[in-house]
PDB file of N, CA and C in Angstrom:
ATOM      1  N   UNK A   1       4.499  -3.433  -4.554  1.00  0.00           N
ATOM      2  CA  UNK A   1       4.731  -2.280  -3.724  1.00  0.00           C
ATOM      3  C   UNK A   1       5.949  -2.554  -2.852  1.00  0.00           C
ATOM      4  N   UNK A   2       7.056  -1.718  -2.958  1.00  0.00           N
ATOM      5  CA  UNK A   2       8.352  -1.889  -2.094  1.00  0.00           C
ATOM      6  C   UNK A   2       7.825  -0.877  -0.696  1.00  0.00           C
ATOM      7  N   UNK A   3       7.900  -1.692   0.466  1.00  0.00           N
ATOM      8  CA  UNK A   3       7.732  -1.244   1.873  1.00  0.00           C
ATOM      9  C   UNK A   3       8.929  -1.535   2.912  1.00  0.00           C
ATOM     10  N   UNK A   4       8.519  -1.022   3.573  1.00  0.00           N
ATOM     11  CA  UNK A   4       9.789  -1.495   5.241  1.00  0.00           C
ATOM     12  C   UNK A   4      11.026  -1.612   4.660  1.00  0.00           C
ATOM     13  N   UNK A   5      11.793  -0.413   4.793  1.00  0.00           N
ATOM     14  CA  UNK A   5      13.032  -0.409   4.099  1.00  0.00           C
ATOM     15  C   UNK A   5      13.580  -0.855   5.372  1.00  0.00           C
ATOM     16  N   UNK A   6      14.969  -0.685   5.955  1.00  0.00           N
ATOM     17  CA  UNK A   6      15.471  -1.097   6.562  1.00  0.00           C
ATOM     18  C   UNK A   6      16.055  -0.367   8.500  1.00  0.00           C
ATOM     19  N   UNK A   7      15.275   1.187   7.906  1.00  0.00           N
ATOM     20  CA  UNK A   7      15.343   2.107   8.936  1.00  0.00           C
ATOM     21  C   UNK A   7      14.753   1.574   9.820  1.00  0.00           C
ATOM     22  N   UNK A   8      13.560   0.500  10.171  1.00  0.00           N
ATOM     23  CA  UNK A   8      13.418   0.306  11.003  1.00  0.00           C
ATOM     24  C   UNK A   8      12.997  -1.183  11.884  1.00  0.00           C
ATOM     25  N   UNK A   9      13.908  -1.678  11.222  1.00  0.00           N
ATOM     26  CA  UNK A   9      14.744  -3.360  11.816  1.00  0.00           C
ATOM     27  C   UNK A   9      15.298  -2.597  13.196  1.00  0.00           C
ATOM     28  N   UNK A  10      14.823  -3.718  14.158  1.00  0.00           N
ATOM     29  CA  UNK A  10      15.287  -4.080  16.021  1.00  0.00           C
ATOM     30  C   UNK A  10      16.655  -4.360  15.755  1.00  0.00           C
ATOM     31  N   UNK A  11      17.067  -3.920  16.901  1.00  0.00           N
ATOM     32  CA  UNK A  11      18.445  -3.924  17.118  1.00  0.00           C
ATOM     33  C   UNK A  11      18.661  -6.079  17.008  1.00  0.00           C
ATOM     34  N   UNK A  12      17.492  -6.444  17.204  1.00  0.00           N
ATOM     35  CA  UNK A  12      17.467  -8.341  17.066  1.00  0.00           C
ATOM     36  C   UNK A  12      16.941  -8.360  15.267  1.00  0.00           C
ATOM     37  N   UNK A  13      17.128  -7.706  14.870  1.00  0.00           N
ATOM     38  CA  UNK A  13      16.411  -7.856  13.398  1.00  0.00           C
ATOM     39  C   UNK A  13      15.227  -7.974  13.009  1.00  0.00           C
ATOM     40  N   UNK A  14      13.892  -7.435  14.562  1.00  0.00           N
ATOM     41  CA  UNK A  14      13.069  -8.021  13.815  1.00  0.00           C
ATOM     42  C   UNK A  14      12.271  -6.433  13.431  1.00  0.00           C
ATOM     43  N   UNK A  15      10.963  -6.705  12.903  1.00  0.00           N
ATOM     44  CA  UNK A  15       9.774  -5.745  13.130  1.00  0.00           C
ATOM     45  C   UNK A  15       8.533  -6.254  12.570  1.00  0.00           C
ATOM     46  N   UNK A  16       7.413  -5.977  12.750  1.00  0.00           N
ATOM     47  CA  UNK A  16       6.338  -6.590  12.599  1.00  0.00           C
ATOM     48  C   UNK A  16       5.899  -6.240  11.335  1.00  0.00           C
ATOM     49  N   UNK A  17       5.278  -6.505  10.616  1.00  0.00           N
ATOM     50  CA  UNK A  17       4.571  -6.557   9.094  1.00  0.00           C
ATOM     51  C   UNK A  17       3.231  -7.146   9.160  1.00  0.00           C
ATOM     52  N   UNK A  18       2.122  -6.081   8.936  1.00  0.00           N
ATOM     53  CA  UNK A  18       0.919  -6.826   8.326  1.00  0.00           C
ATOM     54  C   UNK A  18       0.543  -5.868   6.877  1.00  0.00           C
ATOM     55  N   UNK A  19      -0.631  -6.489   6.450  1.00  0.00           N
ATOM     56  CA  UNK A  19      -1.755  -5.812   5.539  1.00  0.00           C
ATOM     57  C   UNK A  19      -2.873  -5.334   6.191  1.00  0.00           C
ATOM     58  N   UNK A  20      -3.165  -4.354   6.170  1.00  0.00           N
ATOM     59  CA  UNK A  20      -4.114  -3.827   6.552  1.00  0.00           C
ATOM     60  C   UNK A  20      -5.419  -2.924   6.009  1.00  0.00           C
ATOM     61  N   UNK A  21      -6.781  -3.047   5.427  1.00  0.00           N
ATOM     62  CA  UNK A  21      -6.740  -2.237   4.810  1.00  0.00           C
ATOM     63  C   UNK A  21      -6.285  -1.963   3.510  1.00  0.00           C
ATOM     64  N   UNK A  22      -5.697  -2.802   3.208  1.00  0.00           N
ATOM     65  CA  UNK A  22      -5.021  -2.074   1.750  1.00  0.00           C
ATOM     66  C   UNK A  22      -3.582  -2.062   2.138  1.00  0.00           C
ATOM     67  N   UNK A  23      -3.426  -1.781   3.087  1.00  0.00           N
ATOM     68  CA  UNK A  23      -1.850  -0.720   3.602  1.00  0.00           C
ATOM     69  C   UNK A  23      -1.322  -1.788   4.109  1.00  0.00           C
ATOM     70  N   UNK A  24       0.208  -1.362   4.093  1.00  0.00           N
ATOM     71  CA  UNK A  24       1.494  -2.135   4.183  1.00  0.00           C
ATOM     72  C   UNK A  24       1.809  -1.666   5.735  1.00  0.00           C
ATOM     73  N   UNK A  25       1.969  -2.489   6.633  1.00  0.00           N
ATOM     74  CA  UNK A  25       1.807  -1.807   8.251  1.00  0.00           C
ATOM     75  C   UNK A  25       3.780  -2.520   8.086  1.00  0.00           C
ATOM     76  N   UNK A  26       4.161  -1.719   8.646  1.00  0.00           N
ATOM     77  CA  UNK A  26       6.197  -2.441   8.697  1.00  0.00           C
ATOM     78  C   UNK A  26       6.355  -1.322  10.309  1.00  0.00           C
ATOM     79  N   UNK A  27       6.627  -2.125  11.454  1.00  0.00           N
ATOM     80  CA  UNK A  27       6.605  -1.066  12.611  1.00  0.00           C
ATOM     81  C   UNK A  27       7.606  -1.863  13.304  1.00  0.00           C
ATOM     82  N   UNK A  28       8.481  -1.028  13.837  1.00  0.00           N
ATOM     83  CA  UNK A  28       9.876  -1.235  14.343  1.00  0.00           C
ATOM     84  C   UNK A  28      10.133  -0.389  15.318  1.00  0.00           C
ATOM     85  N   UNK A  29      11.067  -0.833  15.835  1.00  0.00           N
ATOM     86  CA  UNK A  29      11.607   0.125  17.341  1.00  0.00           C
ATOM     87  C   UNK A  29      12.914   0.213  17.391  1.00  0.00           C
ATOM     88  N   UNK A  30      13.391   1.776  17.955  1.00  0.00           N
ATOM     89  CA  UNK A  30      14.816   2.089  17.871  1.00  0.00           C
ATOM     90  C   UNK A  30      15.382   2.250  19.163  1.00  0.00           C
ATOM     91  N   UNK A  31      16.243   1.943  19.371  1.00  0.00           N
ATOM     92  CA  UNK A  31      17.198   2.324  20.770  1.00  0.00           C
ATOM     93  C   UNK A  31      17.229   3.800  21.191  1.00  0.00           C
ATOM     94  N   UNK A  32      16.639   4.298  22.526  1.00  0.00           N
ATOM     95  CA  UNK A  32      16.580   5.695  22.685  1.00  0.00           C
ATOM     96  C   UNK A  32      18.814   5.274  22.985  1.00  0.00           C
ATOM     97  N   UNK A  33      19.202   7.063  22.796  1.00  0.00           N
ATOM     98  CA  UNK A  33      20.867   6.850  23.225  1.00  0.00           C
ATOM     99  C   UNK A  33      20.645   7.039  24.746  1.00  0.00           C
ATOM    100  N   UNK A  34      21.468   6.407  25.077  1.00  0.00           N
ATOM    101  CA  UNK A  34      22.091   6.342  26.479  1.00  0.00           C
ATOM    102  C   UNK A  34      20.847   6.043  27.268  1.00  0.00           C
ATOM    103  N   UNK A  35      20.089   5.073  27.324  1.00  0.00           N
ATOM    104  CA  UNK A  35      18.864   4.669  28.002  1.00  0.00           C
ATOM    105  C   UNK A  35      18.462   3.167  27.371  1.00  0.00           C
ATOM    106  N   UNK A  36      17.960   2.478  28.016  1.00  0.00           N
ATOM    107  CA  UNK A  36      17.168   1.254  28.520  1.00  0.00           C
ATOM    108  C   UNK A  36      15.897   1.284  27.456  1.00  0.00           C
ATOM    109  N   UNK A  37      15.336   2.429  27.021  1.00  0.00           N
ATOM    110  CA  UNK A  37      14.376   2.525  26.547  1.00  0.00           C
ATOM    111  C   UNK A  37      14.094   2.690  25.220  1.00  0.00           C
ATOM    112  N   UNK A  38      13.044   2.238  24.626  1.00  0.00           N
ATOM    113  CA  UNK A  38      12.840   2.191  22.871  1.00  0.00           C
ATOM    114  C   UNK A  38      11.531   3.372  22.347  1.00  0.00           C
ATOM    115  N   UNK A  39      11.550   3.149  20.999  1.00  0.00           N
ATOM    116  CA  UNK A  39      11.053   4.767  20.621  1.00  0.00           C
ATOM    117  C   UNK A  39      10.324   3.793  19.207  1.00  0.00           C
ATOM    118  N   UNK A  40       9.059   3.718  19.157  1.00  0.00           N
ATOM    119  CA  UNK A  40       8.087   3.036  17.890  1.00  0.00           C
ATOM    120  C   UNK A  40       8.867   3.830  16.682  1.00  0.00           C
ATOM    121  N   UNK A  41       8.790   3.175  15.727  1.00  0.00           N
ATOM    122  CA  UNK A  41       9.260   3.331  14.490  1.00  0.00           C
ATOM    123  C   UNK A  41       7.960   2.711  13.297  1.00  0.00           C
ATOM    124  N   UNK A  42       7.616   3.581  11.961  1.00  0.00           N
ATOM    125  CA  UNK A  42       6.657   2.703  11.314  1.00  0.00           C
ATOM    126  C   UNK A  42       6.724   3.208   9.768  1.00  0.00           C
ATOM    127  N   UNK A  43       6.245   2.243   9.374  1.00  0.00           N
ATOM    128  CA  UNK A  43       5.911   2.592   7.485  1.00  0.00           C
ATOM    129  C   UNK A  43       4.717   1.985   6.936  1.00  0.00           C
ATOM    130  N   UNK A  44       3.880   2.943   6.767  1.00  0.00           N
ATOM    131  CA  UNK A  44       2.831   2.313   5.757  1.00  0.00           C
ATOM    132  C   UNK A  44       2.624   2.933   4.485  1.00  0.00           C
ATOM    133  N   UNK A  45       2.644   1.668   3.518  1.00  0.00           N
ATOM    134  CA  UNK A  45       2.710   1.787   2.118  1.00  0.00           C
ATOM    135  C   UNK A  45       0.736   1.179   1.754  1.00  0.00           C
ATOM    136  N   UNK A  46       0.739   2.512   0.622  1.00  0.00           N
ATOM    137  CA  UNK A  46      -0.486   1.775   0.018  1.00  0.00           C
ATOM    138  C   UNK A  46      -0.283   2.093  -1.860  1.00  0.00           C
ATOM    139  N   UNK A  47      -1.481   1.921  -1.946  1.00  0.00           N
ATOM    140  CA  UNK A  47      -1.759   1.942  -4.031  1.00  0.00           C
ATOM    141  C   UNK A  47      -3.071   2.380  -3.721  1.00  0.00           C
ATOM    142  N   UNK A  48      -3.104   4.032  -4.731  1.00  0.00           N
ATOM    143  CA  UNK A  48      -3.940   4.474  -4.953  1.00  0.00           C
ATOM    144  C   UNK A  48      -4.392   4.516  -6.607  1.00  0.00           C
ATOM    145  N   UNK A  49      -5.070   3.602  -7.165  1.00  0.00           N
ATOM    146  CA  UNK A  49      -4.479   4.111  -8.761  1.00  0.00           C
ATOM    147  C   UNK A  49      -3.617   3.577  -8.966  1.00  0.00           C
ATOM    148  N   UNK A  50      -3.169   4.375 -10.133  1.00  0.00           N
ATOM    149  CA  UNK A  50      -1.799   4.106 -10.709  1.00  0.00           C
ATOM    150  C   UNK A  50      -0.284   4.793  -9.347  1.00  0.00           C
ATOM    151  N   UNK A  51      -1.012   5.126  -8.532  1.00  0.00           N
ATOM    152  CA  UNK A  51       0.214   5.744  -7.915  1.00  0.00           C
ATOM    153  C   UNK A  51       0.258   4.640  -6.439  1.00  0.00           C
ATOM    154  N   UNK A  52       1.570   4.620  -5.728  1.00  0.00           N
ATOM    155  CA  UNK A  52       2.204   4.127  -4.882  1.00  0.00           C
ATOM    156  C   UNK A  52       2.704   5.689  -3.721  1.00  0.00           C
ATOM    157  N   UNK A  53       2.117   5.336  -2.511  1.00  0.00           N
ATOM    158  CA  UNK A  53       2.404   6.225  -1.413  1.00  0.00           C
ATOM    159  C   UNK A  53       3.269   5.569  -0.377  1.00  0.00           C
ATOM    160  N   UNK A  54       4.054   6.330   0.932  1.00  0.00           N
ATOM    161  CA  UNK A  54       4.085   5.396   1.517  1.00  0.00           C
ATOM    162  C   UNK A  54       4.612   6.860   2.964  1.00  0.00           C
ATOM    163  N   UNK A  55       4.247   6.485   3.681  1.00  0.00           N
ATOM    164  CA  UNK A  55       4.122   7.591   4.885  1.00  0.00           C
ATOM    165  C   UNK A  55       5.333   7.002   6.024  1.00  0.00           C
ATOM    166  N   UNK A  56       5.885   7.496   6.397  1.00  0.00           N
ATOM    167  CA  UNK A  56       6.861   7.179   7.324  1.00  0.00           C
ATOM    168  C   UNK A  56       7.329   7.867   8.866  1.00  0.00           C
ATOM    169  N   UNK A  57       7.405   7.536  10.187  1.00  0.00           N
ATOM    170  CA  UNK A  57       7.815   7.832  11.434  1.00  0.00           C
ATOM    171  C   UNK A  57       8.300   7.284  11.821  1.00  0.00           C
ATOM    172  N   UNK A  58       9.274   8.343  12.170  1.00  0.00           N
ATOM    173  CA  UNK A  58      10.970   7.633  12.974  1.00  0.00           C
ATOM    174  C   UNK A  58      10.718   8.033  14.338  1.00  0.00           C
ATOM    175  N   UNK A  59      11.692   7.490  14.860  1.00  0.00           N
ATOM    176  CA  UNK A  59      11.684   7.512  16.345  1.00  0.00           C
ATOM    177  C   UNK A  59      11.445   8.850  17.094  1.00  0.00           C
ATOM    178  N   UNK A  60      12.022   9.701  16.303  1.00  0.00           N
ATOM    179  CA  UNK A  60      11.909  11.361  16.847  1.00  0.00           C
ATOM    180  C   UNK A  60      10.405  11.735  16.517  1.00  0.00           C
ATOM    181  N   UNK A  61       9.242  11.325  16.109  1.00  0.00           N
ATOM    182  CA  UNK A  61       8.241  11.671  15.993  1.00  0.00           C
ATOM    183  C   UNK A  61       7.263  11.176  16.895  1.00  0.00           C
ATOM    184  N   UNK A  62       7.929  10.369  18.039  1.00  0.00           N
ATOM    185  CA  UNK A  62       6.956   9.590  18.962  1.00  0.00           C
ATOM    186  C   UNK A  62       7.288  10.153  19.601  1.00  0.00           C
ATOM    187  N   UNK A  63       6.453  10.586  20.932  1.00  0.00           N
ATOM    188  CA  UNK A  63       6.876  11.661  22.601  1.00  0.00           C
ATOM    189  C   UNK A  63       6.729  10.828  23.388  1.00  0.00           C
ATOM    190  N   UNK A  64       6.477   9.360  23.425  1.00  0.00           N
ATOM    191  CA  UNK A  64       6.685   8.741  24.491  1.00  0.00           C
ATOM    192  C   UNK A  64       7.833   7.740  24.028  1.00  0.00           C
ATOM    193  N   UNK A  65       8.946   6.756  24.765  1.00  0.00           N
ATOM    194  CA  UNK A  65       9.102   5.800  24.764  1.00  0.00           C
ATOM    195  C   UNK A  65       8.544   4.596  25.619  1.00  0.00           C
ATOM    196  N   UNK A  66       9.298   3.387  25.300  1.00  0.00           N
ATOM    197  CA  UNK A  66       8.274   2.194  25.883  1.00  0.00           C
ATOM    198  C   UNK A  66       9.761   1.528  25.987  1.00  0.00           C
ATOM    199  N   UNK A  67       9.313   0.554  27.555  1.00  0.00           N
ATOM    200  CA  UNK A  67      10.544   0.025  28.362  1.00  0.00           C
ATOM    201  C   UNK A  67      11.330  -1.287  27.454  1.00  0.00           C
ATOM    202  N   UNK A  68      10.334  -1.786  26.260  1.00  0.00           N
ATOM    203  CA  UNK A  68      11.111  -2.819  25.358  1.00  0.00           C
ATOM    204  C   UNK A  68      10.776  -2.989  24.115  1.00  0.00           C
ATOM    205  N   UNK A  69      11.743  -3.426  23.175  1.00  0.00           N
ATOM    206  CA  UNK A  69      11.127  -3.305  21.599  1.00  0.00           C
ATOM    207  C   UNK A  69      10.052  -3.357  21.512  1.00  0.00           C
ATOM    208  N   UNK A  70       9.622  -4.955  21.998  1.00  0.00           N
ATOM    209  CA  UNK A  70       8.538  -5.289  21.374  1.00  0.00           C
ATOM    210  C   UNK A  70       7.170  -4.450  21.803  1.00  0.00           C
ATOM    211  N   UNK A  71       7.113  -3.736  22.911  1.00  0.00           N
ATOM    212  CA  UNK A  71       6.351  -2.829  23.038  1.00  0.00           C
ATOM    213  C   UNK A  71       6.225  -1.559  22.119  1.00  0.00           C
ATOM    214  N   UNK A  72       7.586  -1.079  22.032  1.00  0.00           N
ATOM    215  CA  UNK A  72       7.344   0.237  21.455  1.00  0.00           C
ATOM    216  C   UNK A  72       7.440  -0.280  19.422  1.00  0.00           C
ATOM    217  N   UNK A  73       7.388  -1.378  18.906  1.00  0.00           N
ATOM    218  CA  UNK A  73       7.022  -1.998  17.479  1.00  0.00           C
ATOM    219  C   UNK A  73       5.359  -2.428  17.862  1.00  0.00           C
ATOM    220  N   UNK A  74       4.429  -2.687  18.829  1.00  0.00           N
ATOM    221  CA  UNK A  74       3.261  -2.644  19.263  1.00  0.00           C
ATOM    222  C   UNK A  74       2.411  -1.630  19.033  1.00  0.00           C
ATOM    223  N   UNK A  75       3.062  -0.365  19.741  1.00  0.00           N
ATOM    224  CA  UNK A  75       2.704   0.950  19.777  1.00  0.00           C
ATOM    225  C   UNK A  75       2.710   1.603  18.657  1.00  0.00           C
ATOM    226  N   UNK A  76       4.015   1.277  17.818  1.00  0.00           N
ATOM    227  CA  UNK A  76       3.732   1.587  16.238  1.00  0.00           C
ATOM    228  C   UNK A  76       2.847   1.524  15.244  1.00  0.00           C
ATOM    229  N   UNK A  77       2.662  -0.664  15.432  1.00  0.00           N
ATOM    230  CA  UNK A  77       1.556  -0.923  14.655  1.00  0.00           C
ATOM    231  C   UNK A  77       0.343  -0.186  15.195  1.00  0.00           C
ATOM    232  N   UNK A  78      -0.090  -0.058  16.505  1.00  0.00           N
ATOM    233  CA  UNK A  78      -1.417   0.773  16.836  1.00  0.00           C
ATOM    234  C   UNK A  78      -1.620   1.945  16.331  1.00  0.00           C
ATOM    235  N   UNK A  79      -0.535   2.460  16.585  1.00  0.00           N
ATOM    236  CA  UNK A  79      -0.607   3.804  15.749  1.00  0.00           C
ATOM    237  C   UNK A  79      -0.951   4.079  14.145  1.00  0.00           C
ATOM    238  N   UNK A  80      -0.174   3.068  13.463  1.00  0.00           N
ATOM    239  CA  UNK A  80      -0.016   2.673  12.323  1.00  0.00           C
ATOM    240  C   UNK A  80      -1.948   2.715  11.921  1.00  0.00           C
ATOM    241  N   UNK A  81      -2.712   1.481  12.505  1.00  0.00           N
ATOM    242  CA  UNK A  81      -4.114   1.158  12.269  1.00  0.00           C
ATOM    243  C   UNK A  81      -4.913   2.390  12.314  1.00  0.00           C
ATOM    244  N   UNK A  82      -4.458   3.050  14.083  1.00  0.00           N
ATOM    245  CA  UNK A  82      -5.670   4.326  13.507  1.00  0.00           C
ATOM    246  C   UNK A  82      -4.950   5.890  12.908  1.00  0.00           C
ATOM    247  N   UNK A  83      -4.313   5.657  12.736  1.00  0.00           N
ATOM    248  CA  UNK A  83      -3.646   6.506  11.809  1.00  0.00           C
ATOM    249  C   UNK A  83      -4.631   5.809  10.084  1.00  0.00           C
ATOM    250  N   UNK A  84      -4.453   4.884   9.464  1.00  0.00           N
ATOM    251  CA  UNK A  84      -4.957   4.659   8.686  1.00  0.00           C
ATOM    252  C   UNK A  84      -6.757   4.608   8.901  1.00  0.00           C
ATOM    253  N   UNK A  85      -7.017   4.047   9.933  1.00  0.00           N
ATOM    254  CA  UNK A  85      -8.750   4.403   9.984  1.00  0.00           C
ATOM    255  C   UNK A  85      -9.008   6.116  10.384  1.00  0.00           C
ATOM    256  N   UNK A  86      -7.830   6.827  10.967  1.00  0.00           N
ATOM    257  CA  UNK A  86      -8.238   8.363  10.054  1.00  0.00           C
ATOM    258  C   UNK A  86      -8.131   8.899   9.360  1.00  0.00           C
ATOM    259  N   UNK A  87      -7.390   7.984   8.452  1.00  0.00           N
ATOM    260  CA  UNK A  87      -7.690   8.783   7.105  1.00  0.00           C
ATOM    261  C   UNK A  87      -9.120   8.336   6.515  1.00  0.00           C
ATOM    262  N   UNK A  88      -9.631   7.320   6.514  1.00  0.00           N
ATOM    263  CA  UNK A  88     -10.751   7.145   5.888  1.00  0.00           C
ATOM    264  C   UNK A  88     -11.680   7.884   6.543  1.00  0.00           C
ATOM    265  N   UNK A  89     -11.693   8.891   7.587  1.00  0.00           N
ATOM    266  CA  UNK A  89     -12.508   9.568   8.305  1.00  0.00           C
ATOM    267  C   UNK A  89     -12.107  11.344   7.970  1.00  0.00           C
ATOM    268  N   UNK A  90     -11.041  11.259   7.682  1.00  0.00           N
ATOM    269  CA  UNK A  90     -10.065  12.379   7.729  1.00  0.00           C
ATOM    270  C   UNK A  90      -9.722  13.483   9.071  1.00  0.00           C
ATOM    271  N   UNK A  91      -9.832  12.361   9.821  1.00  0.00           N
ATOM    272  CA  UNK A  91      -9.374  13.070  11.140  1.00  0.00           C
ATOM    273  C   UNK A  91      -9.036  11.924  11.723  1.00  0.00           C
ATOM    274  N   UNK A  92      -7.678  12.643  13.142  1.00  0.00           N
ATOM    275  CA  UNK A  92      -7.204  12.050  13.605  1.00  0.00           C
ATOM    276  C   UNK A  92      -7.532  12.270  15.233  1.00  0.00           C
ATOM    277  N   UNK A  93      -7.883  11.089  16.013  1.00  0.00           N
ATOM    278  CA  UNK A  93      -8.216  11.337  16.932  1.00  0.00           C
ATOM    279  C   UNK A  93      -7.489  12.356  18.266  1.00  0.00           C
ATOM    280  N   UNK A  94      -7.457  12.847  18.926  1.00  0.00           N
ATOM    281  CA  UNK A  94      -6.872  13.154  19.909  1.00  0.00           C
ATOM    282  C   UNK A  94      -5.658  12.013  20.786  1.00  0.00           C
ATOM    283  N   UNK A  95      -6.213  10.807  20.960  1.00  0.00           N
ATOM    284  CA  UNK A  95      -5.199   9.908  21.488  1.00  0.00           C
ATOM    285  C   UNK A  95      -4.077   9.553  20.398  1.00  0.00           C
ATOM    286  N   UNK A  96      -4.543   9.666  18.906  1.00  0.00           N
ATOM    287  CA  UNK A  96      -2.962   9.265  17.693  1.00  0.00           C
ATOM    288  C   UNK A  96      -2.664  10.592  17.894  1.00  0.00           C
ATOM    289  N   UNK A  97      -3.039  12.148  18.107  1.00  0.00           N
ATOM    290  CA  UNK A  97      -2.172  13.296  18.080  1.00  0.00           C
ATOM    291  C   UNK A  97      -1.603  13.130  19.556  1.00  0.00           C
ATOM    292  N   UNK A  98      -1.873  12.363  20.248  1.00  0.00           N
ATOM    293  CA  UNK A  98      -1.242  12.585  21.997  1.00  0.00           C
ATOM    294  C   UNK A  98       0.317  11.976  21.710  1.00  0.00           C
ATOM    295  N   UNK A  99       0.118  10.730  20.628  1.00  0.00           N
ATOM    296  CA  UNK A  99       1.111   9.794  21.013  1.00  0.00           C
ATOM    297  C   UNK A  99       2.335  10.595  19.879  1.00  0.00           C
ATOM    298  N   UNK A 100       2.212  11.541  19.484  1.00  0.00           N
ATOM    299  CA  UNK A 100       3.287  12.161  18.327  1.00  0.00           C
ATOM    300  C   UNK A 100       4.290  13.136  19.147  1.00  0.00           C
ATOM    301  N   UNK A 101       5.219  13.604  18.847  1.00  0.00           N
ATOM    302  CA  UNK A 101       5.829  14.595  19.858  1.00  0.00           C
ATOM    303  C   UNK A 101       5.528  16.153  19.278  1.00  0.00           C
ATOM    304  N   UNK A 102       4.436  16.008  18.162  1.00  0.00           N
ATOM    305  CA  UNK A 102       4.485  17.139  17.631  1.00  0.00           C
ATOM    306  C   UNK A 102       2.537  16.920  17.317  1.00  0.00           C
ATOM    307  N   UNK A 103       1.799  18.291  17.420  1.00  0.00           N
ATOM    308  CA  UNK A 103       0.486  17.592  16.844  1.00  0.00           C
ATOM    309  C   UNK A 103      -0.018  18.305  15.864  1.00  0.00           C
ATOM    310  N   UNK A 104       0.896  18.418  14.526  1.00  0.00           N
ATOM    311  CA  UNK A 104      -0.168  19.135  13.631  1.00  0.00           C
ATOM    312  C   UNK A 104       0.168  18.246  12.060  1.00  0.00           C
ATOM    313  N   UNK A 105       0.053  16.510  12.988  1.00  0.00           N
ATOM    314  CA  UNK A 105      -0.364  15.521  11.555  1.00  0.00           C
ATOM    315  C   UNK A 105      -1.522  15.469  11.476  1.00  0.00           C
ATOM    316  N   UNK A 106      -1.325  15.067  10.267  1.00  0.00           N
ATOM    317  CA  UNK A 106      -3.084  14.668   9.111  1.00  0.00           C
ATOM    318  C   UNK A 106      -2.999  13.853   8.883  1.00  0.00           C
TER     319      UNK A 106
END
């Protein structure tokens, strides 16, 4: 399974990677412009079958930022986990729709 392309490598190169679940967790943080502050970035890849998925949020899909990478690549992976434990529920809680800048994900 090809995951964590490169959209969302730290301005230091890094971003976090686990397995989770099944799923490929790759969560990174981007430089808000003209500010101090960072914006979660994430990719999770899974295998369903014969098929390969892989779901992706960029920085413009988070409504909060966080005062340093490694916080807002934190906030990703969290997001990342229950984002994936709602799908096995098929709902998403109120606190993963708080943290989106938009709320009509599934």
């Amino acid at each position: 399974m090809k995951c964590c392309g490169p959209f969302n490598v730290g301005a230091d190169g890094g971003k976090m990677n686990e397995l989770y679940k099944n799923h490929h967790i790759c969560s990174g943080a981007r430089p808000v412009p003209d500010s101090t502050e960072w914006k979660p970035t994430v990719e999770i890849c899974w295998v369903e079958g014969p098929m390969e998925f892989m779901k992706r949020w960029m920085e413009y899909d988070f409504a909060r930022s966080c005062a340093t990478e490694r916080l807002a690549e934190i906030e990703a992976h969290v997001f990342a986990r229950e984002w994936i434990d709602a799908q096995k529920t098929n709902a998403l809680s109120s606190a993963v729709k708080s943290q989106l800048s938009y709320s009509n994900e599934t």
